[in-house]
PDB file of N, CA and C in Angstrom:
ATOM      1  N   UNK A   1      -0.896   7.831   9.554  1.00  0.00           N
ATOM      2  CA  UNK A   1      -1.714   6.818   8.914  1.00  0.00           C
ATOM      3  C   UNK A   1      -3.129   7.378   8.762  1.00  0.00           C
ATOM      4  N   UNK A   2      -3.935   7.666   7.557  1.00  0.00           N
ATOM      5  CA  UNK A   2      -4.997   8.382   7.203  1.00  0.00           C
ATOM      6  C   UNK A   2      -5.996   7.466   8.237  1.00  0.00           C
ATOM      7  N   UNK A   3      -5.870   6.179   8.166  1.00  0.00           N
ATOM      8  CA  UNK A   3      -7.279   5.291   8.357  1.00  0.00           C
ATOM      9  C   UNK A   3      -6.877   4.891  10.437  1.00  0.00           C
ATOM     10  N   UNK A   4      -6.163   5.450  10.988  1.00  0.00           N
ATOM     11  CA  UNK A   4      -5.552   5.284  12.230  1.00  0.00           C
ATOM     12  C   UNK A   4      -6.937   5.370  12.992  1.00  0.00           C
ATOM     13  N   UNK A   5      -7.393   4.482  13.410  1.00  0.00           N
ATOM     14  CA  UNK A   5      -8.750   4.446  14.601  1.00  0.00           C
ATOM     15  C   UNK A   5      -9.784   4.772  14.035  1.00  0.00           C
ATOM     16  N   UNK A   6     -10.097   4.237  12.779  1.00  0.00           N
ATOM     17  CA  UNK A   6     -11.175   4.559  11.733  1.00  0.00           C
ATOM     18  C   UNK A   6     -12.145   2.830  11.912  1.00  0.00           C
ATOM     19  N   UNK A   7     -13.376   3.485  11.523  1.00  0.00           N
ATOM     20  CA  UNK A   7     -13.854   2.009  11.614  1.00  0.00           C
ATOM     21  C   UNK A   7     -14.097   1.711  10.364  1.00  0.00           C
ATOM     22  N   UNK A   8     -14.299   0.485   9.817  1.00  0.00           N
ATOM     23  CA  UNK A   8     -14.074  -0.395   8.646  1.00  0.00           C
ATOM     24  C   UNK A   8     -14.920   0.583   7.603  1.00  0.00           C
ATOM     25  N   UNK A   9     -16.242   0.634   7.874  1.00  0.00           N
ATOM     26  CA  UNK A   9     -17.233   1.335   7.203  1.00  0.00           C
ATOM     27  C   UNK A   9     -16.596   2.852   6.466  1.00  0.00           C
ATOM     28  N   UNK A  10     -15.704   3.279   7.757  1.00  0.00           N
ATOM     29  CA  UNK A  10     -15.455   5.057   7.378  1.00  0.00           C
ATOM     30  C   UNK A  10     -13.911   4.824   6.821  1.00  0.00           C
ATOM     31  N   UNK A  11     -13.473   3.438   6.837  1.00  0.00           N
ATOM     32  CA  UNK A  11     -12.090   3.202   6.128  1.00  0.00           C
ATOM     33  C   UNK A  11     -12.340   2.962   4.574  1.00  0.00           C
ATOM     34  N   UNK A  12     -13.560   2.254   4.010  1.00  0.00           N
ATOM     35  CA  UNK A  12     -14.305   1.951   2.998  1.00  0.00           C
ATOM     36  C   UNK A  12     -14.601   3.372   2.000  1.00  0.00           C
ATOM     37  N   UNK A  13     -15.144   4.748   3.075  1.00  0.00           N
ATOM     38  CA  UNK A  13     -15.558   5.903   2.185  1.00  0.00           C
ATOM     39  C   UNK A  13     -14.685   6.378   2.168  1.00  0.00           C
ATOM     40  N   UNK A  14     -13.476   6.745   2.900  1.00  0.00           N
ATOM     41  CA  UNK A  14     -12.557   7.164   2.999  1.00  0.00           C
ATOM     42  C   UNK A  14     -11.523   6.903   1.563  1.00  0.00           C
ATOM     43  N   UNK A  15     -11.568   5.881   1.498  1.00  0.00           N
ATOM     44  CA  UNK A  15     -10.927   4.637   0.340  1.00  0.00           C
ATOM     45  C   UNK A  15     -11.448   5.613  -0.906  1.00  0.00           C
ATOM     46  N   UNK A  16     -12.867   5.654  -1.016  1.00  0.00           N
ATOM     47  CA  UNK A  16     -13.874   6.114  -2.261  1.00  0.00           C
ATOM     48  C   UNK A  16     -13.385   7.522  -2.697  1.00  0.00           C
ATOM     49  N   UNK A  17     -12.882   8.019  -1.230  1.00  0.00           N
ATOM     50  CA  UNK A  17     -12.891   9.316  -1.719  1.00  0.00           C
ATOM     51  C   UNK A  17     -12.047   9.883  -2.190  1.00  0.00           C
ATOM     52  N   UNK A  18     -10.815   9.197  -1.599  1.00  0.00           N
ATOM     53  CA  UNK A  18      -9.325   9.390  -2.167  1.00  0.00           C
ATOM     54  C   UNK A  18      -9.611   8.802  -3.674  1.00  0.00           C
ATOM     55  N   UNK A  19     -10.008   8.201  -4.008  1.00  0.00           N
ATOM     56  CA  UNK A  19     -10.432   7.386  -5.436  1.00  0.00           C
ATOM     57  C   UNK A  19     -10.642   8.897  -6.437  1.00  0.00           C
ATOM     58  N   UNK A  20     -11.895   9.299  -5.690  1.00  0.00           N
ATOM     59  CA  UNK A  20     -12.324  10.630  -6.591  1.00  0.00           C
ATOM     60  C   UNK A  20     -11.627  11.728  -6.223  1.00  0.00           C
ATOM     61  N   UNK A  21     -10.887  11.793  -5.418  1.00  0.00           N
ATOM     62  CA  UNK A  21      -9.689  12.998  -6.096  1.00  0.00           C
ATOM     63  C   UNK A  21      -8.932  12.637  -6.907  1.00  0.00           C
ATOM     64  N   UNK A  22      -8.220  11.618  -6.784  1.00  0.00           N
ATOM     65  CA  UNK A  22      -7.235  10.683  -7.755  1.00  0.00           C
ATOM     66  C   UNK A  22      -7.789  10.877  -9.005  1.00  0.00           C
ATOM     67  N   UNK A  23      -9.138  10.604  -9.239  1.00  0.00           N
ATOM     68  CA  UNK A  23      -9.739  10.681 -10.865  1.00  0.00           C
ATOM     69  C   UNK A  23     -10.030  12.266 -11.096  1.00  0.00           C
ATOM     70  N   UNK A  24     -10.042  13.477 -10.289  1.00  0.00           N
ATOM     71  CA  UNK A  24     -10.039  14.788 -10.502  1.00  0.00           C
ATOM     72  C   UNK A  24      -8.226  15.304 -11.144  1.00  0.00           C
ATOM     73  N   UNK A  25      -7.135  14.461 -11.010  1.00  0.00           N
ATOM     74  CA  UNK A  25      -6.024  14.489 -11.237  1.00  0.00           C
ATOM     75  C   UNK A  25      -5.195  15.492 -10.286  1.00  0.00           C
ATOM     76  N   UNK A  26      -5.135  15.138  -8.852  1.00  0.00           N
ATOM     77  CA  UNK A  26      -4.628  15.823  -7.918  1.00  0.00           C
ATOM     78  C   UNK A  26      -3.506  14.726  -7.417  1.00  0.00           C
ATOM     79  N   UNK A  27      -2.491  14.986  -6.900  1.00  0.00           N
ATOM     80  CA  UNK A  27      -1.997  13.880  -6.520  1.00  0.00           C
ATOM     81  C   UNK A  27      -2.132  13.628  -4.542  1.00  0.00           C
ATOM     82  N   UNK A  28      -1.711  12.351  -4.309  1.00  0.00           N
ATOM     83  CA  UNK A  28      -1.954  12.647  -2.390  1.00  0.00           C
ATOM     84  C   UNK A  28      -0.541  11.633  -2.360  1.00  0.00           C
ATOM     85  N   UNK A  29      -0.321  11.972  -0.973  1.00  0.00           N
ATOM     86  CA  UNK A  29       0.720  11.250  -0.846  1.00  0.00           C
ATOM     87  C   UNK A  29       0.559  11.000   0.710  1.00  0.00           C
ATOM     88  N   UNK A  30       0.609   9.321   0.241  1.00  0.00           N
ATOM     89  CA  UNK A  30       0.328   8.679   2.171  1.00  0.00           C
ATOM     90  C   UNK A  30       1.279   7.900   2.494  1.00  0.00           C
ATOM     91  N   UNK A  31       1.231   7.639   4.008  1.00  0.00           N
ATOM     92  CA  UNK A  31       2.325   6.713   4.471  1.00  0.00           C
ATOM     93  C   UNK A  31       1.459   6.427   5.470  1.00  0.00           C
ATOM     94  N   UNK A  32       1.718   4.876   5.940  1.00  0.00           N
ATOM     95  CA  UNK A  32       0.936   4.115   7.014  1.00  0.00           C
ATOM     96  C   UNK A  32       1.128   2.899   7.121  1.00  0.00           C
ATOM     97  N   UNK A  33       0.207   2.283   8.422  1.00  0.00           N
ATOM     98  CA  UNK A  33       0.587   1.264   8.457  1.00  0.00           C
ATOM     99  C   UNK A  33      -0.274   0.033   7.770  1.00  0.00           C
ATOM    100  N   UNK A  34      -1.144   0.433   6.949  1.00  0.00           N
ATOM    101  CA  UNK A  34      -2.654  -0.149   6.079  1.00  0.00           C
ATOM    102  C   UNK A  34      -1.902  -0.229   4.340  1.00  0.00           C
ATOM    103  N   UNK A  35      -0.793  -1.131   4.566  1.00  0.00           N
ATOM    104  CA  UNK A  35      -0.163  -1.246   3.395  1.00  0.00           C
ATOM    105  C   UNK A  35      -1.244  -1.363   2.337  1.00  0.00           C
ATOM    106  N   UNK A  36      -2.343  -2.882   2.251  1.00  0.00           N
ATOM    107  CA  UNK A  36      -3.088  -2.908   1.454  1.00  0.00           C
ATOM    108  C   UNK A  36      -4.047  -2.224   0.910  1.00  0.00           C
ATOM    109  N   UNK A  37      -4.406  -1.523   1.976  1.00  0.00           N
ATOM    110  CA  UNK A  37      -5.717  -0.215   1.746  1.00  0.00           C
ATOM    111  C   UNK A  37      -5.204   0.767   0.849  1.00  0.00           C
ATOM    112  N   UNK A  38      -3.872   0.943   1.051  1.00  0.00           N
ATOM    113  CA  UNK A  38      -3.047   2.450   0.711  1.00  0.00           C
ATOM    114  C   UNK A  38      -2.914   1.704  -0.908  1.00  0.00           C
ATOM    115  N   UNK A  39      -2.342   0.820  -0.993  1.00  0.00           N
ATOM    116  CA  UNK A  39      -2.113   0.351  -1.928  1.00  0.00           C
ATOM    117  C   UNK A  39      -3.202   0.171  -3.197  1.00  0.00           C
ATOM    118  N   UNK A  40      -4.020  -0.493  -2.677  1.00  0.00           N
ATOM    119  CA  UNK A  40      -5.866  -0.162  -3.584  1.00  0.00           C
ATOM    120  C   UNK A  40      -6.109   0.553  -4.055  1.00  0.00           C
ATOM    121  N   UNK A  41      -5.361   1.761  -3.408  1.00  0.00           N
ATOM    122  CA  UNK A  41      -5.980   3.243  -3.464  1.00  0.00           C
ATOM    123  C   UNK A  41      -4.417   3.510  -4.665  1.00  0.00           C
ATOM    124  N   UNK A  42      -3.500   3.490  -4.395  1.00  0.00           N
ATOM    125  CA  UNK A  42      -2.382   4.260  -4.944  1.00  0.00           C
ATOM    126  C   UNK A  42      -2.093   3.808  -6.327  1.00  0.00           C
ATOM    127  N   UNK A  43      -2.005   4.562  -7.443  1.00  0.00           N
ATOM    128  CA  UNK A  43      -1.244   4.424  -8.784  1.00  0.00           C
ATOM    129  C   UNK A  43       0.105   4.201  -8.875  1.00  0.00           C
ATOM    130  N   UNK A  44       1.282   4.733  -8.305  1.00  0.00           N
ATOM    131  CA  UNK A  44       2.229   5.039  -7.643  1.00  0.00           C
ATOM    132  C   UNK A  44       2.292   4.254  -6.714  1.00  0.00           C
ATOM    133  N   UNK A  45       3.546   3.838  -6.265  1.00  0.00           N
ATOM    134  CA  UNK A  45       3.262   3.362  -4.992  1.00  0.00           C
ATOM    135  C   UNK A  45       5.298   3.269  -4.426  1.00  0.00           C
ATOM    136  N   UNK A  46       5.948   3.416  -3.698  1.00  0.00           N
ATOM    137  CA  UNK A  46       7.202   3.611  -3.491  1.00  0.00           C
ATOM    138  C   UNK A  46       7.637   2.596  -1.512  1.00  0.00           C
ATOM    139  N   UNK A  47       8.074   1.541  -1.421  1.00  0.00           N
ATOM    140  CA  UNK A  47       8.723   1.427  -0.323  1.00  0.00           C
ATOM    141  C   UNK A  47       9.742   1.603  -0.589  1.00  0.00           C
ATOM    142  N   UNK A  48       9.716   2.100   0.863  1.00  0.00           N
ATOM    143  CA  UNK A  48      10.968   2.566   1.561  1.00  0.00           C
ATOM    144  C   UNK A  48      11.730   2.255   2.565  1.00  0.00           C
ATOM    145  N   UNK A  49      13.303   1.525   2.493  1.00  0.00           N
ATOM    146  CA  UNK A  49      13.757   0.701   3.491  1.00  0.00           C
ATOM    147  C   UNK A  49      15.051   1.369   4.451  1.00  0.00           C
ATOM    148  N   UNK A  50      15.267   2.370   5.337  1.00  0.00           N
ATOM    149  CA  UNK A  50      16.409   2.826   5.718  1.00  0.00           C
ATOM    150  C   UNK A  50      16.533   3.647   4.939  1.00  0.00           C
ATOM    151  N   UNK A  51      15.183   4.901   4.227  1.00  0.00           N
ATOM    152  CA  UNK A  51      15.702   5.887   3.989  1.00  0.00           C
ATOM    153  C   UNK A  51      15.484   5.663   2.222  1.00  0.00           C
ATOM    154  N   UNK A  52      15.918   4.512   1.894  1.00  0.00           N
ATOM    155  CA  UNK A  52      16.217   4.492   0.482  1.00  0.00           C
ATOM    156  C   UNK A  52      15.300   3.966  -0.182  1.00  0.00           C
ATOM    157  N   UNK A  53      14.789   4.220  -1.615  1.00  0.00           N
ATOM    158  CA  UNK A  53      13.600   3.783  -2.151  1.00  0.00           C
ATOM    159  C   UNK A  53      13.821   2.148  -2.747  1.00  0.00           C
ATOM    160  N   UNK A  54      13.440   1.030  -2.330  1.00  0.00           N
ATOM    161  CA  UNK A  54      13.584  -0.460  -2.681  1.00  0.00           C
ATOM    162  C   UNK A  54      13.097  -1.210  -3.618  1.00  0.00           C
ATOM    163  N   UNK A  55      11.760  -0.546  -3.488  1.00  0.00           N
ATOM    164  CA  UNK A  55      11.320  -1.059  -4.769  1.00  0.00           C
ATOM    165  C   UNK A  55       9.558  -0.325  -5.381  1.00  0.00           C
ATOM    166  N   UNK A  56       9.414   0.406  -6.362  1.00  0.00           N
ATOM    167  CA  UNK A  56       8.276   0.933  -6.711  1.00  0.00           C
ATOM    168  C   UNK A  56       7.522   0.290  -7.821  1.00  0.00           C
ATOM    169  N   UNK A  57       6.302   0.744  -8.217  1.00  0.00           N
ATOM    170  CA  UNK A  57       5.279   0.148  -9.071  1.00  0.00           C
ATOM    171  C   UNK A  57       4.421   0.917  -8.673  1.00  0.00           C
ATOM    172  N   UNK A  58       2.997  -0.169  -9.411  1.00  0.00           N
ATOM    173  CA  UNK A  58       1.579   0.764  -9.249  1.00  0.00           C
ATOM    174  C   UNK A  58       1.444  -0.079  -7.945  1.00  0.00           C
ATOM    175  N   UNK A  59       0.461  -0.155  -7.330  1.00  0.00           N
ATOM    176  CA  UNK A  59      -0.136  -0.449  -6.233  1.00  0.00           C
ATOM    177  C   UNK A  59      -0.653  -2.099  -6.381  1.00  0.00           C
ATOM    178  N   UNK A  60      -0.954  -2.388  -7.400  1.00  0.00           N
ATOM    179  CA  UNK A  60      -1.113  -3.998  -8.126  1.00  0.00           C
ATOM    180  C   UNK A  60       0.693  -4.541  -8.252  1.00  0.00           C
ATOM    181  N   UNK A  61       1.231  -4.329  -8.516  1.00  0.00           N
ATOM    182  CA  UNK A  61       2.543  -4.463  -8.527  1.00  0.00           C
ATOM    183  C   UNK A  61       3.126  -4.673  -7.321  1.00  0.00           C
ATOM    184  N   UNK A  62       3.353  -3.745  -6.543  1.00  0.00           N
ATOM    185  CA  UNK A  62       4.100  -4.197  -5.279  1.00  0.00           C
ATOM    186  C   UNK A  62       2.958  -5.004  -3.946  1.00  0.00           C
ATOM    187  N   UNK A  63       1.453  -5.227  -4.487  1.00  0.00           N
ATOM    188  CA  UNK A  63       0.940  -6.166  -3.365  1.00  0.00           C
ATOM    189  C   UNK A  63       1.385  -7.186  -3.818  1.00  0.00           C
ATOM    190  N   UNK A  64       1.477  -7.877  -4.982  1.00  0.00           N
ATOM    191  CA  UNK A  64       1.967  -9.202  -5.164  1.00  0.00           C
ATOM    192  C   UNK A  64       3.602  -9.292  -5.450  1.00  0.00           C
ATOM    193  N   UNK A  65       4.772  -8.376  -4.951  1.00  0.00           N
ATOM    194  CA  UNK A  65       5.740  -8.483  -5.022  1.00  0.00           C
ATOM    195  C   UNK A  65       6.329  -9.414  -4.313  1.00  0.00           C
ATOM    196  N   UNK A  66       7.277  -9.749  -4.279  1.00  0.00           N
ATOM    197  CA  UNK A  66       7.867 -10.810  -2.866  1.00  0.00           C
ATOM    198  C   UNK A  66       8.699 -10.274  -1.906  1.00  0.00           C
ATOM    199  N   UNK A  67       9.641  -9.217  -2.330  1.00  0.00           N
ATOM    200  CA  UNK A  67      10.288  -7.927  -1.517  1.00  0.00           C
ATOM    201  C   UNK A  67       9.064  -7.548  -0.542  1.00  0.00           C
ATOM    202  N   UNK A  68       7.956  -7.238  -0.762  1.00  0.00           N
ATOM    203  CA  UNK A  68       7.410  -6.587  -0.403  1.00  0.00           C
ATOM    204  C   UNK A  68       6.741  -7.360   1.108  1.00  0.00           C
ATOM    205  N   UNK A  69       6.141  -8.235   0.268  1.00  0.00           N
ATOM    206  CA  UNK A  69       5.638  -9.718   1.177  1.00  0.00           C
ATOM    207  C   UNK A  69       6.733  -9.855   2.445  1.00  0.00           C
ATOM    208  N   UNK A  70       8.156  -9.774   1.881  1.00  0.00           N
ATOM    209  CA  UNK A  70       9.016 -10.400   2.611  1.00  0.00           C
ATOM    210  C   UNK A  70       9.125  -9.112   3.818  1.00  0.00           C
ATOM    211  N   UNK A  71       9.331  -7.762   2.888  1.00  0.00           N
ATOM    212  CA  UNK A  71       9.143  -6.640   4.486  1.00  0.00           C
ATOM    213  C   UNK A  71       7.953  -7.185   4.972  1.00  0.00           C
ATOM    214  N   UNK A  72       6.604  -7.029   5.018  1.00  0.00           N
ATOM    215  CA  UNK A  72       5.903  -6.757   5.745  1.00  0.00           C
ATOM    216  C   UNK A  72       5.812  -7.726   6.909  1.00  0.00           C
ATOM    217  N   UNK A  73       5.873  -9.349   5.888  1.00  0.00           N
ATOM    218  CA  UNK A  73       5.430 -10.058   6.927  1.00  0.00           C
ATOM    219  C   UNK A  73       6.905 -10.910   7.258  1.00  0.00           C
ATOM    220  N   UNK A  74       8.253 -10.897   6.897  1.00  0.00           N
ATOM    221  CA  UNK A  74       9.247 -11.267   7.361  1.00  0.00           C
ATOM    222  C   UNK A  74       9.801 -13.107   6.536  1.00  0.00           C
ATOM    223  N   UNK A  75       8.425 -13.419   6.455  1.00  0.00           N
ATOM    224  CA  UNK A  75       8.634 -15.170   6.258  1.00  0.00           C
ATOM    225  C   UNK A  75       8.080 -15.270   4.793  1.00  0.00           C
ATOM    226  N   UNK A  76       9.674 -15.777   3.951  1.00  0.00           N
ATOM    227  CA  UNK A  76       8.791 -16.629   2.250  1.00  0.00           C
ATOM    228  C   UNK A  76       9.428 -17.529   2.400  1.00  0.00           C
ATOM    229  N   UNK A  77       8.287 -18.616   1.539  1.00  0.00           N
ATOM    230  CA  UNK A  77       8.607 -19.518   1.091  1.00  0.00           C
ATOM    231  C   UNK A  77       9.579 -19.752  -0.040  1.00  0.00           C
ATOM    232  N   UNK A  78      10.091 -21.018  -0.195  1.00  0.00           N
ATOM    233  CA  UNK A  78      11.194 -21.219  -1.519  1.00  0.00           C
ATOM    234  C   UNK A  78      10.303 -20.685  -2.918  1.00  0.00           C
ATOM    235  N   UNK A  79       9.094 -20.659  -2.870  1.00  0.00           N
ATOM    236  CA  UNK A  79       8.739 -20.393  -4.016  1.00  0.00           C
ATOM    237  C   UNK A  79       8.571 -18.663  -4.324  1.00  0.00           C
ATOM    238  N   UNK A  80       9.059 -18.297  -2.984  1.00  0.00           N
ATOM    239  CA  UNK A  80       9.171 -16.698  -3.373  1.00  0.00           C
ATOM    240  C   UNK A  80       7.731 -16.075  -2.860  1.00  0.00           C
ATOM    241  N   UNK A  81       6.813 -16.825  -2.778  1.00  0.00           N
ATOM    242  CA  UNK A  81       5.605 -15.849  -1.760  1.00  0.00           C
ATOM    243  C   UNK A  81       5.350 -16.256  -0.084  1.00  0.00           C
ATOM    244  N   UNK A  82       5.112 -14.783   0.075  1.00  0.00           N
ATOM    245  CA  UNK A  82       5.461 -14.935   1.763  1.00  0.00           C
ATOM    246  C   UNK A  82       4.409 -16.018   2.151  1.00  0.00           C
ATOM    247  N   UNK A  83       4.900 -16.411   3.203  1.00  0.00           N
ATOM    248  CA  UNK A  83       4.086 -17.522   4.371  1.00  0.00           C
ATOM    249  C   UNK A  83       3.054 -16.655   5.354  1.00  0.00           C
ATOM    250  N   UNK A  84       2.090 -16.808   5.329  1.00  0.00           N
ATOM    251  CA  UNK A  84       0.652 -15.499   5.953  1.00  0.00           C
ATOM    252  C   UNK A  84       1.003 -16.182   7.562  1.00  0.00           C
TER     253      UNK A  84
END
């Protein structure tokens, strides 16, 4: 996890900076437990459930997915978005 025992401030430049490689056209590839951060940051974006890829998009795409909602936080509602 890039941002693992980082404080908010150095999770923030950290964020910026991956930004400006991303716009230099390099690619990075992260995994962690800062779904949303990673996600902000990622064009691409791929979960992965038992190995197998479940469901991908850009990074706007799978934060408001309901698959997604439903891994992280376990509980949706009938209307399909998770319960916080």
């Amino acid at each position: 996890d890039p941002f693992l025992g980082m404080a908010p401030r150095d999770v923030n430049r950290l964020c910026n900076t991956l930004r400006q490689i991303r716009r230099h056209g390099f690619t990075l590839f992260m995994a962690g437990q800062h779904v949303r951060r990673i996600l902000n940051v990622a064009t691409k974006a791929y979960l992965i459930e038992e190995g197998k890829i479940t469901l991908s998009g850009s990074g706007d795409q799978l934060l408001g997915h309901p698959h997604l909602q439903e891994s992280l936080f376990g509980i949706v509602a009938e209307s399909g978005v998770a319960i916080p």
